[in-house]
N, C-alpha and C. Protein backbone atom coordinates (compact mmCIF):
# COMPACT_ATOMS: atom_id res chain seq x y z
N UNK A 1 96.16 47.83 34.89
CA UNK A 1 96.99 48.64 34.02
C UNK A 1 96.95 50.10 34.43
N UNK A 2 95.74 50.54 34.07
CA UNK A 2 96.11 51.94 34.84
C UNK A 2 94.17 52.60 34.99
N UNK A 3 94.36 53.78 35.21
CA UNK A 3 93.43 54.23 35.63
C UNK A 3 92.27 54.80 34.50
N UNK A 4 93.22 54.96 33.46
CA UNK A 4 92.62 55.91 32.55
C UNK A 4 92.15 54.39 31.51
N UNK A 5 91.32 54.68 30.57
CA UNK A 5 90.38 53.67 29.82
C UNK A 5 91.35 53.22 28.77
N UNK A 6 91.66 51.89 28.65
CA UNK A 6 92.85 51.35 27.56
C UNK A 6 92.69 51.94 26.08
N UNK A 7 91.47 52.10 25.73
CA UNK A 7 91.40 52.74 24.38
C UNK A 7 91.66 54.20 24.65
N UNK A 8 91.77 54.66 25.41
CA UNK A 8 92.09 56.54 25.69
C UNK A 8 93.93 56.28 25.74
N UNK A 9 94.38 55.82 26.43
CA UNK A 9 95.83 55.08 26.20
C UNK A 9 96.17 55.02 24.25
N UNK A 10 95.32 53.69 23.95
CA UNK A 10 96.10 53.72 22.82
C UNK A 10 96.01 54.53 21.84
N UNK A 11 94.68 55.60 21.99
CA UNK A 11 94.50 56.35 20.59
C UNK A 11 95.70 57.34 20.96
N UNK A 12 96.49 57.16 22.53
CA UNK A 12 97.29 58.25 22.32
C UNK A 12 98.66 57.71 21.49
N UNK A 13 98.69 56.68 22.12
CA UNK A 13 99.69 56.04 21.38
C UNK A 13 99.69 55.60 19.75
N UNK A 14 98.32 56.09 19.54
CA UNK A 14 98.41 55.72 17.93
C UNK A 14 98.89 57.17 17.57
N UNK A 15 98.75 58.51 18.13
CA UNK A 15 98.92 59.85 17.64
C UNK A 15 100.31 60.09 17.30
N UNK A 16 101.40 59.65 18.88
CA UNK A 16 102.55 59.79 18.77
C UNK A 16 103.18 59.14 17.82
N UNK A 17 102.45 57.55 17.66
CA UNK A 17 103.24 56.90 16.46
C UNK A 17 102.62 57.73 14.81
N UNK A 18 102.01 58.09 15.03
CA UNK A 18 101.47 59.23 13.27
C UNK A 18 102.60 60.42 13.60
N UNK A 19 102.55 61.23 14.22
CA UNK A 19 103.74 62.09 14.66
C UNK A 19 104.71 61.76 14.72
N UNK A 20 105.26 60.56 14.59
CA UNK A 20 106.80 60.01 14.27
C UNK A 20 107.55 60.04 15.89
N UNK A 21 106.93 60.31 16.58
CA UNK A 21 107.28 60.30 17.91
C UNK A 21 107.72 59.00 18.81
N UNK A 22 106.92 57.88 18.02
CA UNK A 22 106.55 56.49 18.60
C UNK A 22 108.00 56.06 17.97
N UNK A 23 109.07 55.80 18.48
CA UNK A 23 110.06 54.81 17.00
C UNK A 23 110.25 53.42 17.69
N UNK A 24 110.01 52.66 16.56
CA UNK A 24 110.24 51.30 16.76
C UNK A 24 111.79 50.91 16.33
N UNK A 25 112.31 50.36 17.11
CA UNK A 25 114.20 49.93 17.27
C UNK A 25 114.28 48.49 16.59
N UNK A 26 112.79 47.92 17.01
CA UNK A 26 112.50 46.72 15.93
C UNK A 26 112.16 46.46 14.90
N UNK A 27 112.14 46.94 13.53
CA UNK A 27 111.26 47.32 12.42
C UNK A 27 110.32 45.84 12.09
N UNK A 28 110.73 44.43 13.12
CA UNK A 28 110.50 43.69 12.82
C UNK A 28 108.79 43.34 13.29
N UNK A 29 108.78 44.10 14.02
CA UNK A 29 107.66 43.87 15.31
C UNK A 29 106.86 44.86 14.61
N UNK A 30 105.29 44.42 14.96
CA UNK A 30 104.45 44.90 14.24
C UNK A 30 104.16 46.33 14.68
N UNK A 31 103.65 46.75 13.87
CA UNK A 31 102.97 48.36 14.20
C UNK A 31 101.96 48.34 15.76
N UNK A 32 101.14 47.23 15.34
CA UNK A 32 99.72 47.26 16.62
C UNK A 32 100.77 47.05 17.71
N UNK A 33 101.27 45.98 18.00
CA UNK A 33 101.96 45.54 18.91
C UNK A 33 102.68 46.55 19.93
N UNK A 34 103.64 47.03 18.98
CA UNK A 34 104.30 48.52 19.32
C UNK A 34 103.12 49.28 20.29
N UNK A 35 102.49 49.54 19.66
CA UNK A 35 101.11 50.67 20.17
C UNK A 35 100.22 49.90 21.51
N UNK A 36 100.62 49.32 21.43
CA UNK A 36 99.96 48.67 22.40
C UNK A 36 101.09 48.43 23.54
N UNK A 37 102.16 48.33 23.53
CA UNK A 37 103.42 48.49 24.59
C UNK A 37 103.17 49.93 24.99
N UNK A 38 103.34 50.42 24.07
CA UNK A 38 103.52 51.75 24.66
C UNK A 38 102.27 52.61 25.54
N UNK A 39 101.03 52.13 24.77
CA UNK A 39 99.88 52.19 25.57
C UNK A 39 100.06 51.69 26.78
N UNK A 40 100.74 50.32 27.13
CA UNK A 40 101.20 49.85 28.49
C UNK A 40 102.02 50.32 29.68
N UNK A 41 103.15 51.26 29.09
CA UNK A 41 104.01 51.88 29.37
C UNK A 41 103.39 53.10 30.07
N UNK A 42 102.25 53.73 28.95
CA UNK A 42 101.63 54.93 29.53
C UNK A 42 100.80 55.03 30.71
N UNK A 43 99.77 53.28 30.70
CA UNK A 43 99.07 53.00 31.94
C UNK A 43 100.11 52.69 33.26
N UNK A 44 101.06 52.40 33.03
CA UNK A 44 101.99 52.08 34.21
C UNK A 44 102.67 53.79 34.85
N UNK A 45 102.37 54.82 34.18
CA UNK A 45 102.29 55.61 34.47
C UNK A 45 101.13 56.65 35.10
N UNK A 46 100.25 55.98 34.77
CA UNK A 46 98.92 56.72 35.02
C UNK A 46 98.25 55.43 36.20
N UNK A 47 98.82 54.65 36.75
CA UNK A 47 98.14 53.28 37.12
C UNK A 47 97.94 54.23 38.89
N UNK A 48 98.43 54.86 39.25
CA UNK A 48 98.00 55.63 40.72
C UNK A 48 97.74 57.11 40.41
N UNK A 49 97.08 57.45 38.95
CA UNK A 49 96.47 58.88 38.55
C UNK A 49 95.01 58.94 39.02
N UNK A 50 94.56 60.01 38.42
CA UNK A 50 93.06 60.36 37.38
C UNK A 50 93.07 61.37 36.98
N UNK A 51 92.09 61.14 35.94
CA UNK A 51 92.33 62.52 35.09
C UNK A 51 90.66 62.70 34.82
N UNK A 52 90.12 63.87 35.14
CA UNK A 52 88.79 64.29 34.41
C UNK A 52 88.92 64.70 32.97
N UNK A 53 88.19 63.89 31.68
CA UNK A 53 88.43 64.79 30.65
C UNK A 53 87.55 65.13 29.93
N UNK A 54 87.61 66.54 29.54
CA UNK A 54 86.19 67.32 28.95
C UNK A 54 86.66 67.40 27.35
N UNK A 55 85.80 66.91 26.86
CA UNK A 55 86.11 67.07 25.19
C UNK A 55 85.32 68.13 24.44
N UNK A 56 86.11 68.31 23.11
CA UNK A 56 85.63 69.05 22.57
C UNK A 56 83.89 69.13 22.16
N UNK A 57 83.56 67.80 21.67
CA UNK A 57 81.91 67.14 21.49
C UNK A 57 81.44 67.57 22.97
N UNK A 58 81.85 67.49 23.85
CA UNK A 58 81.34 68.23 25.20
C UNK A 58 80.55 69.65 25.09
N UNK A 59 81.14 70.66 24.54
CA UNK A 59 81.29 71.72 24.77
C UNK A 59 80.37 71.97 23.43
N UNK A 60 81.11 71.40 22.37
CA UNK A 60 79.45 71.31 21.23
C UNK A 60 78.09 71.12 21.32
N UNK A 61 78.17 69.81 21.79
CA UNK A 61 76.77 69.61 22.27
C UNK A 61 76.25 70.30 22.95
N UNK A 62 76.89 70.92 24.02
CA UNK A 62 76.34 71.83 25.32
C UNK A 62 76.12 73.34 24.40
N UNK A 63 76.15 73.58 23.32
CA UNK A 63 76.13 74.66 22.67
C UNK A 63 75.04 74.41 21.54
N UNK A 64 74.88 73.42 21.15
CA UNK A 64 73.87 73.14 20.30
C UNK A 64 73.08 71.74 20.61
N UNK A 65 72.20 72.54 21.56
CA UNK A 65 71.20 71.02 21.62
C UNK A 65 70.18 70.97 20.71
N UNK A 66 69.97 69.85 20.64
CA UNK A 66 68.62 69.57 20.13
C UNK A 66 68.94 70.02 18.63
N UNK A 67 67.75 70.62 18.17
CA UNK A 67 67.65 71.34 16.99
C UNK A 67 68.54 73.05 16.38
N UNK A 68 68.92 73.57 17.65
CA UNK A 68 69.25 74.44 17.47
C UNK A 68 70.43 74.93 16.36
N UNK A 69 70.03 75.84 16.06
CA UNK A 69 71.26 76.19 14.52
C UNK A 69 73.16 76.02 15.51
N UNK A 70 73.60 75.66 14.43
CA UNK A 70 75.08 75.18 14.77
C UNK A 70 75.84 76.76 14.87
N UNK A 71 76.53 77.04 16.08
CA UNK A 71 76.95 79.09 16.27
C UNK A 71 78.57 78.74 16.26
N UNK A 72 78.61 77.97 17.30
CA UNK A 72 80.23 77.32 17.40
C UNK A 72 80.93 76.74 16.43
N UNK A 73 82.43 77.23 16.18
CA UNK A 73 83.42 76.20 15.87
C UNK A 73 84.23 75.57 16.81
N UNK A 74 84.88 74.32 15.68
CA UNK A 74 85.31 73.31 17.32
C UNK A 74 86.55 74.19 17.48
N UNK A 75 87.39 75.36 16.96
CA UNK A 75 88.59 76.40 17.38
C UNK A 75 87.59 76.56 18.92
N UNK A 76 86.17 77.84 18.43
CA UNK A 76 85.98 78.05 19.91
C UNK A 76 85.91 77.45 20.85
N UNK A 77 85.58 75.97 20.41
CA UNK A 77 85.18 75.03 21.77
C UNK A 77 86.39 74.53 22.34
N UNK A 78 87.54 74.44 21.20
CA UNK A 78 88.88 74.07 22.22
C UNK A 78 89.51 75.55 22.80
N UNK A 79 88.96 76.64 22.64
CA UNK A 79 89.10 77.71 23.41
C UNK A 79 88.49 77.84 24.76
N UNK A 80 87.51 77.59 24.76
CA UNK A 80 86.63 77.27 25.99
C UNK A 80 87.35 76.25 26.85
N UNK A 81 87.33 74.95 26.45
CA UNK A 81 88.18 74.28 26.83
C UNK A 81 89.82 74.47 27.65
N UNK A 82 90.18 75.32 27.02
CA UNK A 82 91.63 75.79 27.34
C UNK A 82 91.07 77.15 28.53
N UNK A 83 90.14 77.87 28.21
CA UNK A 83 89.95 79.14 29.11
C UNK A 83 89.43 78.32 30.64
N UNK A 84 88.98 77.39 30.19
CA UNK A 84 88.15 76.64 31.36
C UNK A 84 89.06 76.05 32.38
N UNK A 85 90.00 75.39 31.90
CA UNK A 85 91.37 74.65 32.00
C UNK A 85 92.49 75.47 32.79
N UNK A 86 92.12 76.92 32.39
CA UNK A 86 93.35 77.75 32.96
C UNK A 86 92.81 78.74 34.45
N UNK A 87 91.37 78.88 33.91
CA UNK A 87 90.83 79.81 34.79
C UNK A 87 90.01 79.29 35.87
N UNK A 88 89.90 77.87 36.02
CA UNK A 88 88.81 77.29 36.96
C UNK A 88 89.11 76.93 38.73
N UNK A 89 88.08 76.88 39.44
CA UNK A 89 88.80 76.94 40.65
C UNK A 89 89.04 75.49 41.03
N UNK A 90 90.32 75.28 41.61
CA UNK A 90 90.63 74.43 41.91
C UNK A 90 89.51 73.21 43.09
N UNK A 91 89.20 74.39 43.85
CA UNK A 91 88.27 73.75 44.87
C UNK A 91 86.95 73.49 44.09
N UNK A 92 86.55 73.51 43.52
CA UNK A 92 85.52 73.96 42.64
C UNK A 92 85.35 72.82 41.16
N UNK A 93 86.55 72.65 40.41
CA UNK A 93 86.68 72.18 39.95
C UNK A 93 86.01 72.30 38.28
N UNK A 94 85.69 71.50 37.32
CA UNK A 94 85.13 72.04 35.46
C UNK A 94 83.72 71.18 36.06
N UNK A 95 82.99 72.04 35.91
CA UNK A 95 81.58 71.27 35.49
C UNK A 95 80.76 71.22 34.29
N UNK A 96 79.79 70.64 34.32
CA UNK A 96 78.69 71.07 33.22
C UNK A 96 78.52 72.76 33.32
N UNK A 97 77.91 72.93 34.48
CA UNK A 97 77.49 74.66 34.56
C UNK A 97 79.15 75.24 34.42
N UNK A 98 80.05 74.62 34.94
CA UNK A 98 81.41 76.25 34.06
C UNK A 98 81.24 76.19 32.83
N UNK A 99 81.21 74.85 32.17
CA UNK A 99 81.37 75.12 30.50
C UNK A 99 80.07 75.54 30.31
N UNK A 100 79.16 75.81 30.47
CA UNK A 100 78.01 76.46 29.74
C UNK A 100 78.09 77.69 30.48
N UNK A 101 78.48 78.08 31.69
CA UNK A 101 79.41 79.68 31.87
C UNK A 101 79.43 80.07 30.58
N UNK A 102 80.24 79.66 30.20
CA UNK A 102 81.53 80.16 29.05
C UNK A 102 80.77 80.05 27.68
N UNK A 103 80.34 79.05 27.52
CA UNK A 103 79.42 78.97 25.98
C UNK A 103 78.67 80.08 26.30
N UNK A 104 77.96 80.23 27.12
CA UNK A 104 76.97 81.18 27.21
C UNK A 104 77.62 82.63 26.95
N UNK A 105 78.43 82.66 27.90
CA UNK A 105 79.00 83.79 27.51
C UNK A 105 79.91 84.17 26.23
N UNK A 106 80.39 83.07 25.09
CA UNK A 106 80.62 83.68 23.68
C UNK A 106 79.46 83.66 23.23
N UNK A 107 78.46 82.78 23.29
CA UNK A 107 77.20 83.21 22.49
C UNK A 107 77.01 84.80 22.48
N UNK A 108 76.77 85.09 23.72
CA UNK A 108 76.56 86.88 23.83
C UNK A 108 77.07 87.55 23.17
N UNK A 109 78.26 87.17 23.32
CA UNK A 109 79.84 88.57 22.63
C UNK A 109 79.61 87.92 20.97
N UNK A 110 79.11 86.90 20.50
CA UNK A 110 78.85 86.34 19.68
C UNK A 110 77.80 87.44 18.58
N UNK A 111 76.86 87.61 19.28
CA UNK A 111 75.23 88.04 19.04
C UNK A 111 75.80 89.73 19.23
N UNK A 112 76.11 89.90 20.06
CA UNK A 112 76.69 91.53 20.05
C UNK A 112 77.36 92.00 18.91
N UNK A 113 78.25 91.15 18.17
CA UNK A 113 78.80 91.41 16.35
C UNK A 113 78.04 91.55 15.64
N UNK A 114 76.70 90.84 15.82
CA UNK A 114 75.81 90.34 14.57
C UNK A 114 75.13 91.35 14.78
């Protein structure tokens, strides 16, 4: 089917169908069913891809291990995310150490307010 993990497929396809995006022409045919075509549709698109993907729980965790008091919201971490996304080197690529770059560095500018 495709490259990317069938449940990463359908939760997308469950989003578009909550967003009204998904329309069914069959009202007869079930909801799952639907979501699951279209999940098919999406792997037949992605079936000669890849995609690296860094999540938000990524960037959390890497900000609060262990015990440590909670500093981040998940806004900043999909900021990070997006700064990481726009500014990273291609040759180079998102690692563990860029995103903790970046955490590290709002922690600072963080602690410099306080």
């Amino acid at each position: 089917m495709s490259g990317l993990a069938k449940h990463i497929l359908e939760e997308m396809a469950k989003k578009l169908e909550k967003a009204g995006w998904l329309f069914i022409s069959d009202p007869e045919l079930p909801k799952d069913y639907v979501i699951k075509q279209a999940a098919e549709c999406m792997g037949q698109v992605w079936q000669d891809k890849i995609a690296i993907v860094w999540d938000v729980d990524d960037v959390l965790t890497m900000a609060h291990p262990g015990d440590e008091k909670e500093w981040m919201t998940k806004d900043e971490a999909v900021q990070i995310l997006c700064y990481a996304a726009n500014k990273h080197d291609a040759s180079l690529g998102i690692t563990w150490d860029t995103l903790d770059y970046y955490v590290q560095d709002l922690k600072s500018e963080k602690e410099k307010v306080i």
